[in-house]
Structures are given as C-alpha cells and as structure tokens.
PDB file of N, CA and C in Angstrom:
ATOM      1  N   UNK A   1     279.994 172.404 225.859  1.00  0.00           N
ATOM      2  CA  UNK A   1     279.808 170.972 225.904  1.00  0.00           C
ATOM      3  C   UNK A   1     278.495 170.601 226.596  1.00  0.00           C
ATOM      4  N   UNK A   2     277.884 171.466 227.676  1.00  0.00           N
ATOM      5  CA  UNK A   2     276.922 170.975 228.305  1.00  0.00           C
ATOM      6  C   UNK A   2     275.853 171.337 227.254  1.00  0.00           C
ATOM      7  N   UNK A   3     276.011 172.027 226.973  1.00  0.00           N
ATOM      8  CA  UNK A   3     274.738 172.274 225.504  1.00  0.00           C
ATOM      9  C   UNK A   3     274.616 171.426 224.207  1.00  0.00           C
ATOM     10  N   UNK A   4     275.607 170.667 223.887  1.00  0.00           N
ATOM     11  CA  UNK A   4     275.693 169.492 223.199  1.00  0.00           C
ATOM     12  C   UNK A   4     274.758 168.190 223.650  1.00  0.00           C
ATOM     13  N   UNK A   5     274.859 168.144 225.284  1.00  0.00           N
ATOM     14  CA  UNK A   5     274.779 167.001 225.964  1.00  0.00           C
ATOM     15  C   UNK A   5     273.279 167.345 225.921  1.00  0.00           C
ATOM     16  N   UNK A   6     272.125 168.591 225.960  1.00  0.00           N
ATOM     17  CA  UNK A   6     271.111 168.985 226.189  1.00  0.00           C
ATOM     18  C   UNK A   6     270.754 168.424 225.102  1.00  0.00           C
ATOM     19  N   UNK A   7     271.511 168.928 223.845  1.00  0.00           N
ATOM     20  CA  UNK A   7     270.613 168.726 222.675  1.00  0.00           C
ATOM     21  C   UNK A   7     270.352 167.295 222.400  1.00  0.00           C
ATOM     22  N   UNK A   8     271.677 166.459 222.711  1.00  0.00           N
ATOM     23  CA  UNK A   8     271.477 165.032 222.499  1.00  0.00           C
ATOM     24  C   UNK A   8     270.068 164.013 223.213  1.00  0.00           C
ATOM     25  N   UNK A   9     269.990 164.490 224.869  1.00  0.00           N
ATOM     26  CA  UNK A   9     269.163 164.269 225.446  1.00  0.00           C
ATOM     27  C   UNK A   9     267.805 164.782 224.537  1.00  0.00           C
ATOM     28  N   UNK A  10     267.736 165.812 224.534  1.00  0.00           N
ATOM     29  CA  UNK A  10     265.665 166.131 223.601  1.00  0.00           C
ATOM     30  C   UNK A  10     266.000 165.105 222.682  1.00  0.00           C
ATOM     31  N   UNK A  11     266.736 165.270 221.509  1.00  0.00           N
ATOM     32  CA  UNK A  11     267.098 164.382 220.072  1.00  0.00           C
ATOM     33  C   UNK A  11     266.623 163.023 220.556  1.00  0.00           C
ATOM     34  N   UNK A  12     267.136 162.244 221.402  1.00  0.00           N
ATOM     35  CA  UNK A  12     266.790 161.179 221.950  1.00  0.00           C
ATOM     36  C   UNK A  12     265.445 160.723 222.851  1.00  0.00           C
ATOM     37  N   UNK A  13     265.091 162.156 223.680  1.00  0.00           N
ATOM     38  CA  UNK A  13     263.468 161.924 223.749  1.00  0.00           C
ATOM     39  C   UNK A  13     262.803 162.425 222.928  1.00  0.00           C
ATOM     40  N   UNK A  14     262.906 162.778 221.876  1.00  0.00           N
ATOM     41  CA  UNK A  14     261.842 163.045 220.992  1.00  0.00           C
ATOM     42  C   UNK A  14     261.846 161.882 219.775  1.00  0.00           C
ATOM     43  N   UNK A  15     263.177 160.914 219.485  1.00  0.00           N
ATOM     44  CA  UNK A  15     263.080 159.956 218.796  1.00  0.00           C
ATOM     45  C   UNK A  15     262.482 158.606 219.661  1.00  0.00           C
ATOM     46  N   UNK A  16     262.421 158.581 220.989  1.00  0.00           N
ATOM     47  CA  UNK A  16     261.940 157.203 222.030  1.00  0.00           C
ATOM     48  C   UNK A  16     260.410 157.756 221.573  1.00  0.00           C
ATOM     49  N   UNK A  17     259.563 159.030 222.082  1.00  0.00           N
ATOM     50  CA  UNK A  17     258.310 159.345 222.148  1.00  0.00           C
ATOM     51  C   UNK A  17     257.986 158.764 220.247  1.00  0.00           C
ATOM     52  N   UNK A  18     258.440 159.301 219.460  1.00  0.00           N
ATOM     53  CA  UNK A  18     257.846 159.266 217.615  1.00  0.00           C
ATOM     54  C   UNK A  18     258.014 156.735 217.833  1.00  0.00           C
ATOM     55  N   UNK A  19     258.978 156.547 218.067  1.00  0.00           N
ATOM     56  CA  UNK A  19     258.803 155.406 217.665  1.00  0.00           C
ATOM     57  C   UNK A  19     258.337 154.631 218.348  1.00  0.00           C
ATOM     58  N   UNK A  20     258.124 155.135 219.800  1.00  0.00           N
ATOM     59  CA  UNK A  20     256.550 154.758 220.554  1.00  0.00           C
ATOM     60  C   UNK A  20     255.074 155.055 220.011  1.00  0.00           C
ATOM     61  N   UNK A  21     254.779 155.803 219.630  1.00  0.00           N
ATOM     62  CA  UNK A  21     253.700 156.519 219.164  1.00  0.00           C
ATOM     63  C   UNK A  21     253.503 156.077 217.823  1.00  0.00           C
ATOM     64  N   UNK A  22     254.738 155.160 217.009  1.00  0.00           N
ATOM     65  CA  UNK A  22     254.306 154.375 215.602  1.00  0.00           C
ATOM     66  C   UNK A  22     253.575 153.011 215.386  1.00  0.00           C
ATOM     67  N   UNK A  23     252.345 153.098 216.443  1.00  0.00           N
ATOM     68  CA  UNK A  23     252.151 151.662 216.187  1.00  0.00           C
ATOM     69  C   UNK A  23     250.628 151.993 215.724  1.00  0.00           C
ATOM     70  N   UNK A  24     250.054 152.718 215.125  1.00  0.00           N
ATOM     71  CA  UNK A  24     248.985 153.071 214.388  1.00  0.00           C
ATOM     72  C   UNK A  24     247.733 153.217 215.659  1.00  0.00           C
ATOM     73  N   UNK A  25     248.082 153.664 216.768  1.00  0.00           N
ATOM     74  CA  UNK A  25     247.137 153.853 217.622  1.00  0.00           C
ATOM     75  C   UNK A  25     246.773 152.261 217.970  1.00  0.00           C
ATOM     76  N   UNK A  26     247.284 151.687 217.969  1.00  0.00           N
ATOM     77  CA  UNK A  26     247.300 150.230 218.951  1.00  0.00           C
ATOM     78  C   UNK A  26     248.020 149.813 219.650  1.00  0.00           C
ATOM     79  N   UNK A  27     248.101 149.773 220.814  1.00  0.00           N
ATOM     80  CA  UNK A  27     249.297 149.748 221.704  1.00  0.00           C
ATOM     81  C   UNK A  27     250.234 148.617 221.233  1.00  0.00           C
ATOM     82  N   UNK A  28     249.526 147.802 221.732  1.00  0.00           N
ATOM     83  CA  UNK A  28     250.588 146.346 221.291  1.00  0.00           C
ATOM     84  C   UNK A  28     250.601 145.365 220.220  1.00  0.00           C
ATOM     85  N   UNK A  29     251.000 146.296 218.758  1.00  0.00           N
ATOM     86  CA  UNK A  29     250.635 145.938 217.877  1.00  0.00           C
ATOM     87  C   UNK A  29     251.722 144.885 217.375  1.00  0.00           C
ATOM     88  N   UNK A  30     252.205 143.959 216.809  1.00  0.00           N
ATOM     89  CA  UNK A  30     253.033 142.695 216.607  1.00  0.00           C
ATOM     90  C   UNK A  30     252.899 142.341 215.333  1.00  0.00           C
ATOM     91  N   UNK A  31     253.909 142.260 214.709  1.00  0.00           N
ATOM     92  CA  UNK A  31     253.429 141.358 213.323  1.00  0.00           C
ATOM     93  C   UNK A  31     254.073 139.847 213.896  1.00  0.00           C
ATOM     94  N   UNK A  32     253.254 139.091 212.732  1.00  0.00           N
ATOM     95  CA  UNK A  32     253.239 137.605 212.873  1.00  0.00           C
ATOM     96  C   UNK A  32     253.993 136.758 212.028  1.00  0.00           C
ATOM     97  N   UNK A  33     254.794 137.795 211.116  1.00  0.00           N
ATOM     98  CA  UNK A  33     255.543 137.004 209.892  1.00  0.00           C
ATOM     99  C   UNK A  33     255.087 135.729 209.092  1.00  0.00           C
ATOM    100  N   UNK A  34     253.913 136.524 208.578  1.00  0.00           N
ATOM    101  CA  UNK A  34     253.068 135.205 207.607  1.00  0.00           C
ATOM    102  C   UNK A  34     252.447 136.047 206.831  1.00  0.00           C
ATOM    103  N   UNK A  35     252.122 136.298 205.640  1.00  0.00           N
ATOM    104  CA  UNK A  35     251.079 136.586 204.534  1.00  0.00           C
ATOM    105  C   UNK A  35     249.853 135.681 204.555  1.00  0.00           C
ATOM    106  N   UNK A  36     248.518 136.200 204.331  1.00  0.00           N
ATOM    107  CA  UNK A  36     247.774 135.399 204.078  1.00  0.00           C
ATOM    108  C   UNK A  36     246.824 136.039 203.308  1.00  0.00           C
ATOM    109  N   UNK A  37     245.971 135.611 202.765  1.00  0.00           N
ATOM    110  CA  UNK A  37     245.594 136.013 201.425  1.00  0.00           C
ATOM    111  C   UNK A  37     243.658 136.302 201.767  1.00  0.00           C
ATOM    112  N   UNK A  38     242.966 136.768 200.807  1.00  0.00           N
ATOM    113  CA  UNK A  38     241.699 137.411 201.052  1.00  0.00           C
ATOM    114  C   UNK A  38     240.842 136.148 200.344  1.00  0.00           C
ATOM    115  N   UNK A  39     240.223 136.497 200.890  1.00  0.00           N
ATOM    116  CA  UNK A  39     238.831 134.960 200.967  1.00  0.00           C
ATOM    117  C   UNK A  39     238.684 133.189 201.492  1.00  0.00           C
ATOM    118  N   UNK A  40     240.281 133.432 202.254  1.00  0.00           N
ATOM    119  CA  UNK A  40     240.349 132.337 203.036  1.00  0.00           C
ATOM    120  C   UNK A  40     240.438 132.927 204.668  1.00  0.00           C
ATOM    121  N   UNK A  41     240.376 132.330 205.495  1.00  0.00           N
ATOM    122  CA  UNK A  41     240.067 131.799 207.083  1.00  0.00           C
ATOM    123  C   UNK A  41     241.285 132.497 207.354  1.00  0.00           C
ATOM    124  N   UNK A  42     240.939 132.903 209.032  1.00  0.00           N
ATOM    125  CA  UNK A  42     241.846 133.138 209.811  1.00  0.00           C
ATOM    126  C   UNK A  42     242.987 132.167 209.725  1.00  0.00           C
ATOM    127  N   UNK A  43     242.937 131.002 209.599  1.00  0.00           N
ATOM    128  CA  UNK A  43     243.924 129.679 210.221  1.00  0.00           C
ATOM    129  C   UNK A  43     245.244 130.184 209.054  1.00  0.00           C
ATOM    130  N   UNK A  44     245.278 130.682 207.921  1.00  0.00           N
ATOM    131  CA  UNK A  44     246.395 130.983 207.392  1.00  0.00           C
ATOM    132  C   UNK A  44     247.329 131.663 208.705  1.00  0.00           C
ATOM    133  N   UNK A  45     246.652 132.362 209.458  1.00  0.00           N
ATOM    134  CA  UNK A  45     247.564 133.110 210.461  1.00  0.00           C
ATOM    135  C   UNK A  45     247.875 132.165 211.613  1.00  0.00           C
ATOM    136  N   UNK A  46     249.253 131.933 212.249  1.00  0.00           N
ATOM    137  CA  UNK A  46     249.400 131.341 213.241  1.00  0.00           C
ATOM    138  C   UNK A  46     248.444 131.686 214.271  1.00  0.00           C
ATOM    139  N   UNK A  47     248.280 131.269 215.645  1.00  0.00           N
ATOM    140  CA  UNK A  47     247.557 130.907 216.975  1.00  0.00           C
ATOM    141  C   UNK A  47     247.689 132.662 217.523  1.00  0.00           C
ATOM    142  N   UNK A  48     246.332 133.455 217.904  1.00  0.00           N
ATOM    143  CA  UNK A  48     246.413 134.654 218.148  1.00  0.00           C
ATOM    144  C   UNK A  48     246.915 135.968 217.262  1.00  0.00           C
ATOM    145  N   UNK A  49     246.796 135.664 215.448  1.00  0.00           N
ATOM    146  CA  UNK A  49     247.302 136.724 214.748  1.00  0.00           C
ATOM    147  C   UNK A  49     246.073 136.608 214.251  1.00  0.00           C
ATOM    148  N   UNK A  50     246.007 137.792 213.066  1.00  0.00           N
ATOM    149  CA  UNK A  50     244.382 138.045 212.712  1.00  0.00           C
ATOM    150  C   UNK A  50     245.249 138.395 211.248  1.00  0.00           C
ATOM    151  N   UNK A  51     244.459 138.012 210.189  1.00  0.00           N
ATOM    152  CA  UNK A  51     244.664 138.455 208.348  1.00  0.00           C
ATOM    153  C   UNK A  51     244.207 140.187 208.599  1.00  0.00           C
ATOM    154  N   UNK A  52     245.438 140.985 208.261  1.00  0.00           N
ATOM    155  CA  UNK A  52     244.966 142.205 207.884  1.00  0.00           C
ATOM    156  C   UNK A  52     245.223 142.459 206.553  1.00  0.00           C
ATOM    157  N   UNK A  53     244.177 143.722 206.331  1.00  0.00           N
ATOM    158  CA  UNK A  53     244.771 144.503 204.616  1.00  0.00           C
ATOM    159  C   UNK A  53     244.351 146.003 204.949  1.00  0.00           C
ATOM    160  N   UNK A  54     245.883 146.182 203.670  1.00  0.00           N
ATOM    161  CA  UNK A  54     245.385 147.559 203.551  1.00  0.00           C
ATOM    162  C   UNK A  54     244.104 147.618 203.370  1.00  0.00           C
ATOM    163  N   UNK A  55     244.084 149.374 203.480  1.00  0.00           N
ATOM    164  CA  UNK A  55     242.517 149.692 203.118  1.00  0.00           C
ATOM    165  C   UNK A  55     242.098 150.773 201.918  1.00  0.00           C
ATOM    166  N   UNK A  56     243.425 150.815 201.132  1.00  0.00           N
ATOM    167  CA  UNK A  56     243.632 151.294 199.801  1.00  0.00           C
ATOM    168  C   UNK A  56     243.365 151.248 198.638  1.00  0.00           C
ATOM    169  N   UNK A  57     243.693 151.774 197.671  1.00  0.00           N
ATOM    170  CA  UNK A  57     243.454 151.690 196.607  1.00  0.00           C
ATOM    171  C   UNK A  57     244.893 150.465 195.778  1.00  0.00           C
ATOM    172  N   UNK A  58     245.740 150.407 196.370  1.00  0.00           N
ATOM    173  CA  UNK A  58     246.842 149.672 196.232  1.00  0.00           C
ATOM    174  C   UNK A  58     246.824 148.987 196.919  1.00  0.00           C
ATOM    175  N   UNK A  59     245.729 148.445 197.741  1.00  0.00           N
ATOM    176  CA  UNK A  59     245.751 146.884 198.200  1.00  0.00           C
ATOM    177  C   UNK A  59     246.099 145.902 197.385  1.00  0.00           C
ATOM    178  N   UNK A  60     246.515 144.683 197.764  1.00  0.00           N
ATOM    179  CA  UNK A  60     246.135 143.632 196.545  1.00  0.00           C
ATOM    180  C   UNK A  60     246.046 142.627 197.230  1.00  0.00           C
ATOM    181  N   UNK A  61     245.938 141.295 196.858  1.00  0.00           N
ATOM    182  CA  UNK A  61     245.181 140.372 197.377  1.00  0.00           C
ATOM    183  C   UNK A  61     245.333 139.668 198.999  1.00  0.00           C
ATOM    184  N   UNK A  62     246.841 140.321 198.932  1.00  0.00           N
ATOM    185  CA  UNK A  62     247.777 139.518 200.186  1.00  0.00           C
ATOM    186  C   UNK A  62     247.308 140.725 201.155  1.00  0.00           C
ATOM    187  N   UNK A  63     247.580 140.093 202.386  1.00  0.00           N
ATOM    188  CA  UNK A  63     247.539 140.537 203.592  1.00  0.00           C
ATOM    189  C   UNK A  63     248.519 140.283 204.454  1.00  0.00           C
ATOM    190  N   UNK A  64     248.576 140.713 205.682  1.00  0.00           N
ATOM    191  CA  UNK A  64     249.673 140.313 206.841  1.00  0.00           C
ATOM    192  C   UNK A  64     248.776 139.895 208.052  1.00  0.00           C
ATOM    193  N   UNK A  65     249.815 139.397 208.407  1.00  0.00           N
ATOM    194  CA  UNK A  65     249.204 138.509 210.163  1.00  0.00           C
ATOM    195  C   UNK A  65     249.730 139.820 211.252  1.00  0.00           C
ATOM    196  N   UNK A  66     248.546 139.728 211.847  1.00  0.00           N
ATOM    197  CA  UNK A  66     249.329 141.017 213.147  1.00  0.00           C
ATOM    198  C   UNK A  66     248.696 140.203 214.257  1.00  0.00           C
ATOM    199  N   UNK A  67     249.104 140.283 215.278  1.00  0.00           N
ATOM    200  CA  UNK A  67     248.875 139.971 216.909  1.00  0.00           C
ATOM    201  C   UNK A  67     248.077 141.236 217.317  1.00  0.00           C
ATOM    202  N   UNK A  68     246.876 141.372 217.150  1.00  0.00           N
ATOM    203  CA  UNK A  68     246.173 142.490 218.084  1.00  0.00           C
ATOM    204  C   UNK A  68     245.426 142.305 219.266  1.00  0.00           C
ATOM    205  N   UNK A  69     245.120 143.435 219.496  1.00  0.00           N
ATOM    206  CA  UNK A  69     244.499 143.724 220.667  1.00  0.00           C
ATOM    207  C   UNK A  69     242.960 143.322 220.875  1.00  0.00           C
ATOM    208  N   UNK A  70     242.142 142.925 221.513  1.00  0.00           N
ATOM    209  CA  UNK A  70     241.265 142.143 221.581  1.00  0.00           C
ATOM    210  C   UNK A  70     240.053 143.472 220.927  1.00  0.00           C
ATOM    211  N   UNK A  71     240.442 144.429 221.689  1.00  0.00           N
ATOM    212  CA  UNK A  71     239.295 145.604 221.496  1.00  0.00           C
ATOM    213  C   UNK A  71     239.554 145.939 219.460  1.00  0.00           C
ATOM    214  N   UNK A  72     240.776 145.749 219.415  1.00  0.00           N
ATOM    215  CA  UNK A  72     240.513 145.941 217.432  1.00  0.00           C
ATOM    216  C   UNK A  72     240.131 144.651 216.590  1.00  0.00           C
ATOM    217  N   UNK A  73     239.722 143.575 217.544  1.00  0.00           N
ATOM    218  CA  UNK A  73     239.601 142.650 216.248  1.00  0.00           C
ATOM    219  C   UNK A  73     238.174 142.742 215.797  1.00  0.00           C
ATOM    220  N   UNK A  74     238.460 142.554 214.403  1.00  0.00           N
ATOM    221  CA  UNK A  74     236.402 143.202 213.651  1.00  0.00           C
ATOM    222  C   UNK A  74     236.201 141.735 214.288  1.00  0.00           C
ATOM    223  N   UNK A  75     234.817 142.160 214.534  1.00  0.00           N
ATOM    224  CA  UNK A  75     233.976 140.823 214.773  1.00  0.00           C
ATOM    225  C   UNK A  75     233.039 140.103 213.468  1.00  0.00           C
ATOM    226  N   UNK A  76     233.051 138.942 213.618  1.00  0.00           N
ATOM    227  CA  UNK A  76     232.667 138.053 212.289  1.00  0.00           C
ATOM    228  C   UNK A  76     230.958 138.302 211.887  1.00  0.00           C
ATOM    229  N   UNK A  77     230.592 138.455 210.526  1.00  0.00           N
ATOM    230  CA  UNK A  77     229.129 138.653 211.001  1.00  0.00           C
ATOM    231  C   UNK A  77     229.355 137.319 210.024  1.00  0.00           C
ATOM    232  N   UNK A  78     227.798 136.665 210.795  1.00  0.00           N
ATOM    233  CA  UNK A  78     227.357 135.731 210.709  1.00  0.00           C
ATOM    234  C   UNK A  78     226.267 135.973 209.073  1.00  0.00           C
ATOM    235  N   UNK A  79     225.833 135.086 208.454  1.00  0.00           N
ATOM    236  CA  UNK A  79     225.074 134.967 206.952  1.00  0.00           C
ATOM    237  C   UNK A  79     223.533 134.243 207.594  1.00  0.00           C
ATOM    238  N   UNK A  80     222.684 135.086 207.645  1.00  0.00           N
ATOM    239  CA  UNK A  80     221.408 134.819 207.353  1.00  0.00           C
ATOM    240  C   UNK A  80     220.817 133.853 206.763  1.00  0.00           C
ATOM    241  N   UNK A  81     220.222 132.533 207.581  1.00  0.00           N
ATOM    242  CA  UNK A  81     219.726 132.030 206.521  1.00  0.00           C
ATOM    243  C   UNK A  81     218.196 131.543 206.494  1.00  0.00           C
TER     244      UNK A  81
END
C-alpha cells in the first residue's frame, strides 16, 4: 500500500509540473474570451488583451484575445511618411 501511495504522489507531481509548464513559455498567459479578426485594431479586444494568431499555415482570419505579459507584446511600427 505504501507503494501505491508513492506512485500516486510522482503521478500527481509530474501532472501539477506538465500543466504548469503549458502556458507556451509565458508565465501568465490568460485568454480573454473574444475573437477578433486581422486588419482591425486592438479595441476588438477588451481593456489589457492583445489580438493574437496563429502563426501557421492553417491560420485563418480570426484570432484570439490573450492577456499578456508586457515583455511579449510586439510593439507597433509606425508608417513612414
């Protein structure tokens, strides 16, 4: 029985460590429960979410709102004129 109780314990820290470690290398990554779509403005996303997209070949037009971290948000380039 005590060897049951061992195995349960790893089983259980090794499933806390994997679904800690699933947030794509961003700590405090959040979705925002909104779609927003490609070639319009941040403002589709509520207050502090940012429009993401895949970066695939099976992208398609929609995106998701995530709450990130200040150090991942791309910064805007500005148009030359």
């Amino acid at each position: 029985m005590r060897a049951s109780k061992i195995l349960l314990f790893v089983v259980l820290t090794v499933a806390a460590i994997m679904l800690n470690s699933c947030t794509y290398g961003v700590r405090h990554l959040a979705y925002c429960k909104k779609e927003c779509f490609k070639g319009t403005e941040d403002t589709d996303c509520p207050g502090g979410c940012h429009c993401v997209f895949r970066d695939d070949k099976r992208s398609t037009k929609n995106g998701t709102c995530w709450k990130l971290p200040k150090s991942e948000i791309p910064k805007k380039r500005r148009k030359k004129t």
